[in-house]
PDB file of N, CA and C in Angstrom:
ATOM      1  N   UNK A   1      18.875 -21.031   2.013  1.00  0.00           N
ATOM      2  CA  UNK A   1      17.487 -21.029   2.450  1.00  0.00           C
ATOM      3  C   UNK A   1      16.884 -19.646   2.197  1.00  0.00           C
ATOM      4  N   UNK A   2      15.672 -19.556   1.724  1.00  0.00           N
ATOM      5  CA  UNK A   2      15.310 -18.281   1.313  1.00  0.00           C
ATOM      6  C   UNK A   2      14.155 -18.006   2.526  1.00  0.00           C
ATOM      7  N   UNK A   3      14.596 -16.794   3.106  1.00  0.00           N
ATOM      8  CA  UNK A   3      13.393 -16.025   3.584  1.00  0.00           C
ATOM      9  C   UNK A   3      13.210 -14.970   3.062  1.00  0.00           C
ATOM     10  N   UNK A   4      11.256 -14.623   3.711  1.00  0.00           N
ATOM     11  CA  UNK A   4      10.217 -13.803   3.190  1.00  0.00           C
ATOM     12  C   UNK A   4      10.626 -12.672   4.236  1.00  0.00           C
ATOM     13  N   UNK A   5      10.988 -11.560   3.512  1.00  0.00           N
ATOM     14  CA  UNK A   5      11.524 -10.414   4.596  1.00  0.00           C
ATOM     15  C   UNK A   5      10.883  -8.957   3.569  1.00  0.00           C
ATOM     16  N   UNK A   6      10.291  -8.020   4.886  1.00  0.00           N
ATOM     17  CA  UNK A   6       9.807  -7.286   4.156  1.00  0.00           C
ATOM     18  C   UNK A   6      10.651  -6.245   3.029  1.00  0.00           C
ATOM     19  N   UNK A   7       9.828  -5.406   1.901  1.00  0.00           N
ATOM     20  CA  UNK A   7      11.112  -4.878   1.121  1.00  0.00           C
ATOM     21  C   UNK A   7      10.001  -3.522   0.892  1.00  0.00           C
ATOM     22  N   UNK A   8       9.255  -3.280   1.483  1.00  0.00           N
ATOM     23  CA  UNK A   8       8.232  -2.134   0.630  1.00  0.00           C
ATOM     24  C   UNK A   8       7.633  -1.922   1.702  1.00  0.00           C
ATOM     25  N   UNK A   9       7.395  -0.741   2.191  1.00  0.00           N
ATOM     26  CA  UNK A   9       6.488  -0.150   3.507  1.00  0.00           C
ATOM     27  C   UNK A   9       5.514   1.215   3.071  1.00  0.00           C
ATOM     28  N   UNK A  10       4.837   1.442   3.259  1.00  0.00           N
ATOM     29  CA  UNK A  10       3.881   2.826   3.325  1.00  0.00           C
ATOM     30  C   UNK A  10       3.616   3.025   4.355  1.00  0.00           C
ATOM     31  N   UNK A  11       3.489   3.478   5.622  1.00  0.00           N
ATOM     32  CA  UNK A  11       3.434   3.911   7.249  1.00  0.00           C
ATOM     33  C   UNK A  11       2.216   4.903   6.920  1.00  0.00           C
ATOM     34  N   UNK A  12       0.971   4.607   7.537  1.00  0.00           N
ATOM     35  CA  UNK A  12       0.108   5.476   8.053  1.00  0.00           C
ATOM     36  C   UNK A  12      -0.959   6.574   6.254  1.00  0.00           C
ATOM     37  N   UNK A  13      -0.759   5.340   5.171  1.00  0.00           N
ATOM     38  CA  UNK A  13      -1.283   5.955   4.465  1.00  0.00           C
ATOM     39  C   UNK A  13      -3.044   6.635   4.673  1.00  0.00           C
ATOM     40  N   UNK A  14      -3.302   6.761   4.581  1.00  0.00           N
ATOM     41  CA  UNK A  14      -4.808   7.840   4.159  1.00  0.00           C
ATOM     42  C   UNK A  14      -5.257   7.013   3.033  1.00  0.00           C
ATOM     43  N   UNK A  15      -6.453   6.256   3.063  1.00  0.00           N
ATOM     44  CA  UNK A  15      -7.469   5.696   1.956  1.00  0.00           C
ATOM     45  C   UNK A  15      -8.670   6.520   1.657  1.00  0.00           C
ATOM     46  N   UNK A  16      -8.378   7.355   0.489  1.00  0.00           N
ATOM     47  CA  UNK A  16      -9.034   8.156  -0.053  1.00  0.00           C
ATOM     48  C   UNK A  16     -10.189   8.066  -0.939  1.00  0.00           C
ATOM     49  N   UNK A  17     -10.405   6.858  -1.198  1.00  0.00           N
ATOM     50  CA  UNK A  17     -11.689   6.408  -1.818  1.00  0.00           C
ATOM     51  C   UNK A  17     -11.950   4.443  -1.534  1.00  0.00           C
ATOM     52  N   UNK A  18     -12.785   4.673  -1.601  1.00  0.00           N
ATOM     53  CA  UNK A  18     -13.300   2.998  -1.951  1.00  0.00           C
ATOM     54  C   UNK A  18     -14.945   2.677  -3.098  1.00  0.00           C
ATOM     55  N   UNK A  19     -14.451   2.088  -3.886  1.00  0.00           N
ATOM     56  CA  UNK A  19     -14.758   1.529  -5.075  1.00  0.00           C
ATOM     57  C   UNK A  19     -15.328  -0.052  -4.536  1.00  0.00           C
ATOM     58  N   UNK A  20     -16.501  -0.141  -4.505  1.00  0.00           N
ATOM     59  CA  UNK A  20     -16.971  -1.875  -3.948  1.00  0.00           C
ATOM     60  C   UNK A  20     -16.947  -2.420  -5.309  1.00  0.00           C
ATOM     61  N   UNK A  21     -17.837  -1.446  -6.553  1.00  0.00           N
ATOM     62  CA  UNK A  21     -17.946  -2.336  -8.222  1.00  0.00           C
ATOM     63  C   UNK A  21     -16.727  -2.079  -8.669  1.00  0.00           C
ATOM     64  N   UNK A  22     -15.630  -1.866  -8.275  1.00  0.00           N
ATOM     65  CA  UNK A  22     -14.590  -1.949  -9.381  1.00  0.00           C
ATOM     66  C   UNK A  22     -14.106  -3.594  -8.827  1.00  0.00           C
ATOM     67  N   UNK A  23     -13.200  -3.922 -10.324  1.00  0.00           N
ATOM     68  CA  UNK A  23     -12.687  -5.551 -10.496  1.00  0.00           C
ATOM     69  C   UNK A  23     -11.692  -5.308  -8.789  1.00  0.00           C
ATOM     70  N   UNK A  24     -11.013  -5.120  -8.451  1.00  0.00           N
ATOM     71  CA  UNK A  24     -10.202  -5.360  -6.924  1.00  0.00           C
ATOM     72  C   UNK A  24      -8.859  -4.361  -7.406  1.00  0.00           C
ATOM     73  N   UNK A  25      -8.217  -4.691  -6.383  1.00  0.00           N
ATOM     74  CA  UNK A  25      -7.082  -3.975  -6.201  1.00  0.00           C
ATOM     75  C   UNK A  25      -7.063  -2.417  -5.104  1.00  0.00           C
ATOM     76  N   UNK A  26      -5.491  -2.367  -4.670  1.00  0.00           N
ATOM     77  CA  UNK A  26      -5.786  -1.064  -4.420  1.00  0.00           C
ATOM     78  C   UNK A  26      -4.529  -0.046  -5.150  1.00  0.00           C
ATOM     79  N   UNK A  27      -5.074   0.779  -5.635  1.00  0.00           N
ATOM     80  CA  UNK A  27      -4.833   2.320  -6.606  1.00  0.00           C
ATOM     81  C   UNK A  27      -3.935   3.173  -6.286  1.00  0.00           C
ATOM     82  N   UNK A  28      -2.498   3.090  -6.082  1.00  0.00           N
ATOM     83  CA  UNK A  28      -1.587   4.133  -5.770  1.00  0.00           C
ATOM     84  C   UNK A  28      -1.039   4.641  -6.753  1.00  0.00           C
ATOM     85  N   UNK A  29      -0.463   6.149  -6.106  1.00  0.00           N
ATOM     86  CA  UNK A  29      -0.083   6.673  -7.662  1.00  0.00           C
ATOM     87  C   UNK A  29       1.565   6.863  -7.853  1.00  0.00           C
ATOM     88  N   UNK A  30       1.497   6.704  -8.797  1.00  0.00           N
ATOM     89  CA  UNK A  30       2.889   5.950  -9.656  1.00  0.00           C
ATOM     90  C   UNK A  30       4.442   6.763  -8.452  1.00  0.00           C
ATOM     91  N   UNK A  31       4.255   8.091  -8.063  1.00  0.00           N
ATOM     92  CA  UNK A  31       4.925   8.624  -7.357  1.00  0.00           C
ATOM     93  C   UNK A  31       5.917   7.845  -5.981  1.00  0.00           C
ATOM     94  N   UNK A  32       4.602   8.039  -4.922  1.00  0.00           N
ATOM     95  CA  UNK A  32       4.295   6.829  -4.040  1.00  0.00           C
ATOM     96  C   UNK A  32       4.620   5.775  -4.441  1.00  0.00           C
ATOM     97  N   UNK A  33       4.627   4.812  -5.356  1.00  0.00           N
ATOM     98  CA  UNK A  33       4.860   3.710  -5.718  1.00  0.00           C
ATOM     99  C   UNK A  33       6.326   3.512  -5.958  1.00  0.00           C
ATOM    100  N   UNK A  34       6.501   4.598  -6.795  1.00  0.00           N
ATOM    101  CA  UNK A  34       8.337   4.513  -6.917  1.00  0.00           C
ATOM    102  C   UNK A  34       9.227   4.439  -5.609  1.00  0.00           C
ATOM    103  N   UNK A  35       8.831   5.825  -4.911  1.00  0.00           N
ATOM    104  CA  UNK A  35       9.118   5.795  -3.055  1.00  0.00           C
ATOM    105  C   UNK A  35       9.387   4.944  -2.265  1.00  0.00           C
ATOM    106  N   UNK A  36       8.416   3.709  -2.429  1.00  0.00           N
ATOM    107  CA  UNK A  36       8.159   2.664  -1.674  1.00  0.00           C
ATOM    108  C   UNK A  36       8.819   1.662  -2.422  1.00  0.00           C
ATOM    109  N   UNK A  37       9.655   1.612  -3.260  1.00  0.00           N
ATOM    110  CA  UNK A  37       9.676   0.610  -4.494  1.00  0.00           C
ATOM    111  C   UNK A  37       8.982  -0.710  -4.590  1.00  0.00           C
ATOM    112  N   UNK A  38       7.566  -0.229  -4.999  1.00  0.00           N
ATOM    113  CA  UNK A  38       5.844  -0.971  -5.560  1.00  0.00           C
ATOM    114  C   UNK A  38       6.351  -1.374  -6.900  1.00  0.00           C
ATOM    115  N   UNK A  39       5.847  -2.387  -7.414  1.00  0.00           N
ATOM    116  CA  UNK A  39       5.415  -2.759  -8.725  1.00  0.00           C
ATOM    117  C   UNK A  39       3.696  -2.309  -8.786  1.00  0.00           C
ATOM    118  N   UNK A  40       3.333  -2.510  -9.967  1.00  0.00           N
ATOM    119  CA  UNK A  40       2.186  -2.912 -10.786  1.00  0.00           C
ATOM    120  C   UNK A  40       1.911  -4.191 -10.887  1.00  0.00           C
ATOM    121  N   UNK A  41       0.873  -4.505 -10.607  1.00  0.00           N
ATOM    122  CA  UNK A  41       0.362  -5.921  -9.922  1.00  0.00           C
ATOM    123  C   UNK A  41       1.278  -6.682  -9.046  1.00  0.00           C
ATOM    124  N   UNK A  42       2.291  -6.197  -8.282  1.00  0.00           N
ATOM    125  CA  UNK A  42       2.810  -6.339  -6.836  1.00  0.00           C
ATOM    126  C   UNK A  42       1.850  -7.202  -5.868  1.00  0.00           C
ATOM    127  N   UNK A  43       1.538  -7.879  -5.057  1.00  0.00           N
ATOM    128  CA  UNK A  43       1.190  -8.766  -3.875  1.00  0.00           C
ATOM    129  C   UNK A  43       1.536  -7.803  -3.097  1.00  0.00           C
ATOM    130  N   UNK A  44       0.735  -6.840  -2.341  1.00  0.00           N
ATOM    131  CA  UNK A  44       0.757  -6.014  -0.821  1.00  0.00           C
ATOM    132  C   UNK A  44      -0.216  -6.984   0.167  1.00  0.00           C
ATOM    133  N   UNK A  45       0.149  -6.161   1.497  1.00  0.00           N
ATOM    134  CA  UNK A  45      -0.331  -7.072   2.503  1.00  0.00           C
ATOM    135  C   UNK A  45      -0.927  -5.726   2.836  1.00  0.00           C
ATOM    136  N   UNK A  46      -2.135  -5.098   3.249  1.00  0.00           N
ATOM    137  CA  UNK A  46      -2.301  -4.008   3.318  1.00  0.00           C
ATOM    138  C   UNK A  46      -3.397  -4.102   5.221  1.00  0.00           C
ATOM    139  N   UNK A  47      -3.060  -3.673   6.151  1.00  0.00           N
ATOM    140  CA  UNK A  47      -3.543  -3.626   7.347  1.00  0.00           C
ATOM    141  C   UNK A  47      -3.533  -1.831   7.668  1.00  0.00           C
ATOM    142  N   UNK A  48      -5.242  -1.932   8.309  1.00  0.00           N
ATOM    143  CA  UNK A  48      -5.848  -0.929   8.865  1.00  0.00           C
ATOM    144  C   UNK A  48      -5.340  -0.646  10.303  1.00  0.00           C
ATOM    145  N   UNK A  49      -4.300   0.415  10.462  1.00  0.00           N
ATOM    146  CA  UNK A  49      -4.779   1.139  11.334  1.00  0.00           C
ATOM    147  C   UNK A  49      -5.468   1.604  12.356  1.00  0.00           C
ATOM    148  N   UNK A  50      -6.604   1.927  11.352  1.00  0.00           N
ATOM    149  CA  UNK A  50      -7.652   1.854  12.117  1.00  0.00           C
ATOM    150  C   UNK A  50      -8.511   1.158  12.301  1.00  0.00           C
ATOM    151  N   UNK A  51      -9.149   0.440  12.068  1.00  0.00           N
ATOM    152  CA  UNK A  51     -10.029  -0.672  12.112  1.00  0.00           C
ATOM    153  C   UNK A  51      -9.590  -2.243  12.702  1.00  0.00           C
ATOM    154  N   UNK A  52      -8.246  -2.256  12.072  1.00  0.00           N
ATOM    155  CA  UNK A  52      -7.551  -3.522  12.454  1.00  0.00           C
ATOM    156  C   UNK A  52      -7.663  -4.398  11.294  1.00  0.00           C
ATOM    157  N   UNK A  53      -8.442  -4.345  10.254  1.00  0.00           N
ATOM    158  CA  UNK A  53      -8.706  -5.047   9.673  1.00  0.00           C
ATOM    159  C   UNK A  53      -7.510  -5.814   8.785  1.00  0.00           C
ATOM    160  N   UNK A  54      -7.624  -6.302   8.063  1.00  0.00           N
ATOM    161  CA  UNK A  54      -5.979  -6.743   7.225  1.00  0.00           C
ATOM    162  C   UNK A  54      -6.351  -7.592   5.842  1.00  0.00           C
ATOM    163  N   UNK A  55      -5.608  -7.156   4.788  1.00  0.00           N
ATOM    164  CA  UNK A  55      -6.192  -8.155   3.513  1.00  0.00           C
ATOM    165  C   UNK A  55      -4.893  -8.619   2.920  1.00  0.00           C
ATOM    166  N   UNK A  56      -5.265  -8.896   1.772  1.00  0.00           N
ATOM    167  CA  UNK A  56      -4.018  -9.183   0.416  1.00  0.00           C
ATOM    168  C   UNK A  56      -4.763  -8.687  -1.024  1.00  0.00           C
ATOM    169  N   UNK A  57      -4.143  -7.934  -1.526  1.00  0.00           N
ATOM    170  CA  UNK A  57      -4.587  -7.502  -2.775  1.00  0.00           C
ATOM    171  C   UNK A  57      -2.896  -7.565  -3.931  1.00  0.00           C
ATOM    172  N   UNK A  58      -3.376  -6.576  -5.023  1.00  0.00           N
ATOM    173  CA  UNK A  58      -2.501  -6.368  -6.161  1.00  0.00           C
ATOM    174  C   UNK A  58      -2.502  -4.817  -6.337  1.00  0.00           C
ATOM    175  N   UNK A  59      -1.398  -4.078  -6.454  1.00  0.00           N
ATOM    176  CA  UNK A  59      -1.051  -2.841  -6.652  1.00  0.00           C
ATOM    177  C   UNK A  59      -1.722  -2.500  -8.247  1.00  0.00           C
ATOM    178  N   UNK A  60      -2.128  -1.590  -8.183  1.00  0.00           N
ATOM    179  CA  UNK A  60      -3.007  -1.208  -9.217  1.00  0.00           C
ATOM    180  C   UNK A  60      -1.690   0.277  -9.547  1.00  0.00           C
ATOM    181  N   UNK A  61      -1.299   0.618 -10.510  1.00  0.00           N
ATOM    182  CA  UNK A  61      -0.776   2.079 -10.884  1.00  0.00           C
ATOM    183  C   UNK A  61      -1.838   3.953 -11.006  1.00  0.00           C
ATOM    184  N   UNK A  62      -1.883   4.425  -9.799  1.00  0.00           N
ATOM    185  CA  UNK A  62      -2.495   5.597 -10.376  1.00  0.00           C
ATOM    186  C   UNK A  62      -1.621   6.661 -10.613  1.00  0.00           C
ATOM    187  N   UNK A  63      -2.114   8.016 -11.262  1.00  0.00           N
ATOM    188  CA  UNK A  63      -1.742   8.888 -11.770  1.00  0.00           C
ATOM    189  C   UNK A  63      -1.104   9.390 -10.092  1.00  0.00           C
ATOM    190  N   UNK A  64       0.182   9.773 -10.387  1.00  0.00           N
ATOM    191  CA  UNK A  64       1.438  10.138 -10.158  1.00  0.00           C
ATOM    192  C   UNK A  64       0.947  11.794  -9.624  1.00  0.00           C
ATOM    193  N   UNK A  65       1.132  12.380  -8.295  1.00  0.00           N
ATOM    194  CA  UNK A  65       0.631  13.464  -7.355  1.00  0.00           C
ATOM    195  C   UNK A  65      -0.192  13.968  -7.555  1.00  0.00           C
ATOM    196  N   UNK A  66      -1.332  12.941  -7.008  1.00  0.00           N
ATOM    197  CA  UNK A  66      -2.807  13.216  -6.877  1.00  0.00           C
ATOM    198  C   UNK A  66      -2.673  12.404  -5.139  1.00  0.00           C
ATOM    199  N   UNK A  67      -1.991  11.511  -4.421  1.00  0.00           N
ATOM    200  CA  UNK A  67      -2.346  11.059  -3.258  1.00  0.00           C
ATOM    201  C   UNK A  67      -3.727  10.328  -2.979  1.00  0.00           C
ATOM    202  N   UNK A  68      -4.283  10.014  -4.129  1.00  0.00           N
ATOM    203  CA  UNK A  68      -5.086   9.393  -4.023  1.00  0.00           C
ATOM    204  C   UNK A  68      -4.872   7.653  -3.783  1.00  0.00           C
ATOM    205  N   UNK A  69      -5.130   7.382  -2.751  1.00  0.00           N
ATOM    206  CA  UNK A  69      -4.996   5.556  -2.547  1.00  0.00           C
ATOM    207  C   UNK A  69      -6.443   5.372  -2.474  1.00  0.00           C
ATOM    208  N   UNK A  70      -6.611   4.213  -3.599  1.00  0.00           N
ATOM    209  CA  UNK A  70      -8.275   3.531  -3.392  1.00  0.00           C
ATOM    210  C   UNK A  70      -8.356   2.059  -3.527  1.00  0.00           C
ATOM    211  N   UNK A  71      -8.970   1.724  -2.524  1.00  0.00           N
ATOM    212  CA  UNK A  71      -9.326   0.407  -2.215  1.00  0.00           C
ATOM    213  C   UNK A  71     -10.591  -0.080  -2.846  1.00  0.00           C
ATOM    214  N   UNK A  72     -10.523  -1.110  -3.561  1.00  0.00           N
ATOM    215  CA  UNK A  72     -11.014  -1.533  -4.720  1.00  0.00           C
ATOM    216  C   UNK A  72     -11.905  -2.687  -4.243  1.00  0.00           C
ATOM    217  N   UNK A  73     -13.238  -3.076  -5.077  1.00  0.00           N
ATOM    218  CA  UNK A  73     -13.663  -4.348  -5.022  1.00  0.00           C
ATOM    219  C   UNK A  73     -14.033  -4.707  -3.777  1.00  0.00           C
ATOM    220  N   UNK A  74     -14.115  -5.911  -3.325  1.00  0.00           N
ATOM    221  CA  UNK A  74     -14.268  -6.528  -2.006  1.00  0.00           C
ATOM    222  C   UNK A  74     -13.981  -6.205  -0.616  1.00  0.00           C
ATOM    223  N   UNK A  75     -12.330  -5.851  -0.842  1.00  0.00           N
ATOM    224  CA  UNK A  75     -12.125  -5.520   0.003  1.00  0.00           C
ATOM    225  C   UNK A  75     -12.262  -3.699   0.450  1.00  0.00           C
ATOM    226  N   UNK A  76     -13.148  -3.278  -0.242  1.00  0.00           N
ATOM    227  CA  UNK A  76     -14.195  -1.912  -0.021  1.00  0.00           C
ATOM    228  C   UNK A  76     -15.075  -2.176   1.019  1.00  0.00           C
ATOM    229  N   UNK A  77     -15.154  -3.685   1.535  1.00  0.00           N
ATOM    230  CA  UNK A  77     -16.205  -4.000   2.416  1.00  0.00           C
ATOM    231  C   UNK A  77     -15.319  -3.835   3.875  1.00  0.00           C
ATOM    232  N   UNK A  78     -14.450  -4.306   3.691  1.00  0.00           N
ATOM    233  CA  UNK A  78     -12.825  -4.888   5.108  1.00  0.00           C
ATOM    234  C   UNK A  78     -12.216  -3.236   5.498  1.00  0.00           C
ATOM    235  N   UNK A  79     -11.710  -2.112   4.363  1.00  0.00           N
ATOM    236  CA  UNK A  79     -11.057  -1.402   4.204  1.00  0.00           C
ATOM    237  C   UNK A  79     -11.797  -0.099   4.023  1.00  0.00           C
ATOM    238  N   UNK A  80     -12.524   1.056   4.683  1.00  0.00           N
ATOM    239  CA  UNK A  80     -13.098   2.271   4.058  1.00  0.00           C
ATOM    240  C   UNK A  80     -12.340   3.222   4.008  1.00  0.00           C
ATOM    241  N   UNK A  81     -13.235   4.479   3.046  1.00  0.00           N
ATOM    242  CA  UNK A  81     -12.269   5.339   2.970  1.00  0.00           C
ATOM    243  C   UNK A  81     -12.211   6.513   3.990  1.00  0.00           C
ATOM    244  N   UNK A  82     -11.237   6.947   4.498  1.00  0.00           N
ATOM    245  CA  UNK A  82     -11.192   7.872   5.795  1.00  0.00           C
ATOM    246  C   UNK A  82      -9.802   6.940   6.618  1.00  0.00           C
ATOM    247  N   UNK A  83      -9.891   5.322   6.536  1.00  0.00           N
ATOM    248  CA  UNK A  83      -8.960   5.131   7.399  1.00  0.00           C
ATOM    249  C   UNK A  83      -7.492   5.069   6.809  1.00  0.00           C
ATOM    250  N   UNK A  84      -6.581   4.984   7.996  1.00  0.00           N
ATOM    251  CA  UNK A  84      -5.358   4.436   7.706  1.00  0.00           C
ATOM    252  C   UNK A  84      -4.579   3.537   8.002  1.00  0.00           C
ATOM    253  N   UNK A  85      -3.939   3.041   6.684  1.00  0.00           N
ATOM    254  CA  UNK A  85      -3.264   1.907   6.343  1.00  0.00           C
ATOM    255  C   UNK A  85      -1.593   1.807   6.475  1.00  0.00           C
ATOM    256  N   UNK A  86      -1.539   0.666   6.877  1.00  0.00           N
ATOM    257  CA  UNK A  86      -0.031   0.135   6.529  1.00  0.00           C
ATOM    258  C   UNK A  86      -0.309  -0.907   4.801  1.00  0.00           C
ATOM    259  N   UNK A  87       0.665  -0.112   4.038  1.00  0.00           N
ATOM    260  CA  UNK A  87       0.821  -1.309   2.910  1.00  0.00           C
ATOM    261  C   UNK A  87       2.072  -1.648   2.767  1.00  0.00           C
ATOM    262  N   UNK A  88       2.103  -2.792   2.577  1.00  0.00           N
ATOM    263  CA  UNK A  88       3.420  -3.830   2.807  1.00  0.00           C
ATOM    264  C   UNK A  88       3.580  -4.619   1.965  1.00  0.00           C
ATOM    265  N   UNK A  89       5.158  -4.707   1.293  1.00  0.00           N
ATOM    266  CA  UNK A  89       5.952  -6.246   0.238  1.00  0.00           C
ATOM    267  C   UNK A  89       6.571  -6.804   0.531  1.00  0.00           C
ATOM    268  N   UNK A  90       6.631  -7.966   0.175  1.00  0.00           N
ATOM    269  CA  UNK A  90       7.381  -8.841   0.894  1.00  0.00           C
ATOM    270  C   UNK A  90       8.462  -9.225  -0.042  1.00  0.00           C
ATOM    271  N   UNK A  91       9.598  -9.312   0.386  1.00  0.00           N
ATOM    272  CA  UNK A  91      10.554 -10.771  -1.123  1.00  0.00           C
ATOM    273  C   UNK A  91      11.391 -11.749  -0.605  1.00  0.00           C
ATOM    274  N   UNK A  92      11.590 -12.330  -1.130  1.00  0.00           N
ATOM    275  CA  UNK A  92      11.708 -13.576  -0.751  1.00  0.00           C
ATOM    276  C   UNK A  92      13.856 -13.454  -1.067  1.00  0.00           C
ATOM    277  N   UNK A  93      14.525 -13.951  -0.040  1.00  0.00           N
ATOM    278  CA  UNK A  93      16.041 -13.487  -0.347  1.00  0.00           C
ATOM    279  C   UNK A  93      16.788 -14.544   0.654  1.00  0.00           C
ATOM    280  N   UNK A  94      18.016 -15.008   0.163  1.00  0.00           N
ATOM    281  CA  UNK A  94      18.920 -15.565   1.116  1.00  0.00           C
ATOM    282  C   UNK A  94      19.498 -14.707   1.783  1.00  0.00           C
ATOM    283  N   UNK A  95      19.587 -13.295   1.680  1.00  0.00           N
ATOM    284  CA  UNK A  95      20.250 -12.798   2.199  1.00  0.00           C
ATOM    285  C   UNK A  95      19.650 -11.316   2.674  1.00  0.00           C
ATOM    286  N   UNK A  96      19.667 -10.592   3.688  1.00  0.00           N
ATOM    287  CA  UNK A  96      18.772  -9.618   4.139  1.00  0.00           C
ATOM    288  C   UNK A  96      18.506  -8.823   3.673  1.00  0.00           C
ATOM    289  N   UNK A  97      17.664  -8.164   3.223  1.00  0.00           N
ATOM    290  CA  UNK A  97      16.978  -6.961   2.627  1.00  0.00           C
ATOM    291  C   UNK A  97      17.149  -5.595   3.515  1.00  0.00           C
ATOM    292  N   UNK A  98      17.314  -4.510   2.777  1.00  0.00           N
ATOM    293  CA  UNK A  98      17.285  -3.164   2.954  1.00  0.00           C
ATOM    294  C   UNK A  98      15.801  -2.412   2.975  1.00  0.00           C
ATOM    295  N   UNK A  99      14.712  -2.546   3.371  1.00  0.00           N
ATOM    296  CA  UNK A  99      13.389  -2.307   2.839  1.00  0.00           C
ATOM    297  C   UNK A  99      13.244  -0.834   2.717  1.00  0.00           C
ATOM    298  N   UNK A 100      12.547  -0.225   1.748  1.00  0.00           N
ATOM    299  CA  UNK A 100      12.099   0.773   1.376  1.00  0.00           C
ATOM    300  C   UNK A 100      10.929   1.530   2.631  1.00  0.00           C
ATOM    301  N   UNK A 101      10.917   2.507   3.194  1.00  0.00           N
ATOM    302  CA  UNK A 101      10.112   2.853   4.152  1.00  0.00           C
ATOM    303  C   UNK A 101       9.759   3.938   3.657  1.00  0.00           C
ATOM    304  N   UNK A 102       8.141   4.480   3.667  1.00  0.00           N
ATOM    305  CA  UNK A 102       8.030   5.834   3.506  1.00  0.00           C
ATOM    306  C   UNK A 102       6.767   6.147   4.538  1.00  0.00           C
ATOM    307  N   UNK A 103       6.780   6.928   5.245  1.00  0.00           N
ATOM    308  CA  UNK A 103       5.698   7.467   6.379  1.00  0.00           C
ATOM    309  C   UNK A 103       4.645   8.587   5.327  1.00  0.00           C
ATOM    310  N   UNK A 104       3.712   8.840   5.578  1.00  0.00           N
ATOM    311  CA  UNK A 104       2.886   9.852   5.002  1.00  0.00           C
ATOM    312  C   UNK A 104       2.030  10.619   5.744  1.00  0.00           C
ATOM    313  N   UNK A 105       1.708  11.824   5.484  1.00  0.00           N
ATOM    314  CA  UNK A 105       0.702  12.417   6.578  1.00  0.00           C
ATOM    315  C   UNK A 105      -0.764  12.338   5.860  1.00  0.00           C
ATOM    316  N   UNK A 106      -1.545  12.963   6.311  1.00  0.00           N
ATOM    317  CA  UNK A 106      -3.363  12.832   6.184  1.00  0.00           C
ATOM    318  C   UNK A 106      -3.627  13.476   4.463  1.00  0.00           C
ATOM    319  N   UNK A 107      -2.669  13.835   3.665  1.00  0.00           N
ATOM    320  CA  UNK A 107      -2.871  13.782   2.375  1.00  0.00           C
ATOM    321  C   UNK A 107      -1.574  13.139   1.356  1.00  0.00           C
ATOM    322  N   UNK A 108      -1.280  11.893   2.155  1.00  0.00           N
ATOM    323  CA  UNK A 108      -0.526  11.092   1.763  1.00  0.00           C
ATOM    324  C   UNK A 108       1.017  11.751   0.955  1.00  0.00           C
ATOM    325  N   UNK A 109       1.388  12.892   1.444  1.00  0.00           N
ATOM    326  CA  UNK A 109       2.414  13.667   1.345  1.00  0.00           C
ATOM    327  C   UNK A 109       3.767  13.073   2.114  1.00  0.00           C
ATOM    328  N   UNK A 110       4.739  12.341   1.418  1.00  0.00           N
ATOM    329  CA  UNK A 110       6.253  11.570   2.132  1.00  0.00           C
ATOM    330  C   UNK A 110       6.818  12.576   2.970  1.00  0.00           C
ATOM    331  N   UNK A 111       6.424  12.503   4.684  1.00  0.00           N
ATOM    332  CA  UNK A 111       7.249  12.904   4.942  1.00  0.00           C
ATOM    333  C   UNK A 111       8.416  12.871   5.939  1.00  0.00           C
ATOM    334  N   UNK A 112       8.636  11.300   5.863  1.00  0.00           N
ATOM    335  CA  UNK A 112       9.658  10.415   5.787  1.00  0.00           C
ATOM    336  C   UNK A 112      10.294   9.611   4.926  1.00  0.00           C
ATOM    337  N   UNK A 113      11.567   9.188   4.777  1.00  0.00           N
ATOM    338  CA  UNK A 113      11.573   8.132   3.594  1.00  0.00           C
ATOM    339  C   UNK A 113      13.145   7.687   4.033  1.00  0.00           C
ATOM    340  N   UNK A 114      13.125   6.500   4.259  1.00  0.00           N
ATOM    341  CA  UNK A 114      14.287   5.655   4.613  1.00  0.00           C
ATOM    342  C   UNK A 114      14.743   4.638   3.691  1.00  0.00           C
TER     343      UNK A 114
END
């Protein structure tokens, strides 16, 4: 039987821009992404912090230590920039997962990682 168990965490990221006309997605950079072990067009579950708010998007690849995370498209309306996020993966496994954890501070700098 396969369960959906998480495998990818970001703790307390910093959303550093929001983009309403860009096509969607949100924009991490390749660094961060490795950390967390993200794909490129990945399925995140991404919940505010602050706001409470909560979506589903696709991991977009940005340039690699810049700390820039940007929330793209639509959900620019759900998600602004200033707050912080949990982004989250899920995979699907018969057998339990080890998930990738990384905490960040207010310029999205790892400084945790499990």
């Amino acid at each position: 039987m396969l369960h959906q168990l998480l495998k990818s965490k970001m703790h307390r990221a910093m959303i550093t821009s929001a983009d309403i006309e860009y096509e969607g997605s949100i924009e991490i950079p390749a660094d961060l992404m490795n950390a967390a072990g993200l794909w490129a067009g990945e399925k995140v579950l991404v919940a505010s912090i602050t706001s409470g708010n909560r979506l589903e998007t696709y991991v977009q690849e940005g340039p690699a230590g810049t700390g820039d995370i940007i929330i793209n498209g639509g959900a620019a309306h759900r998600i602004k920039k200033g707050e912080r996020v949990a982004i989250m993966a899920f995979g699907l496994s018969e057998t339990p997962i080890l998930p990738k954890r990384i905490l960040l501070d207010e310029k999205n700098n790892i400084i945790r990682q499990s």
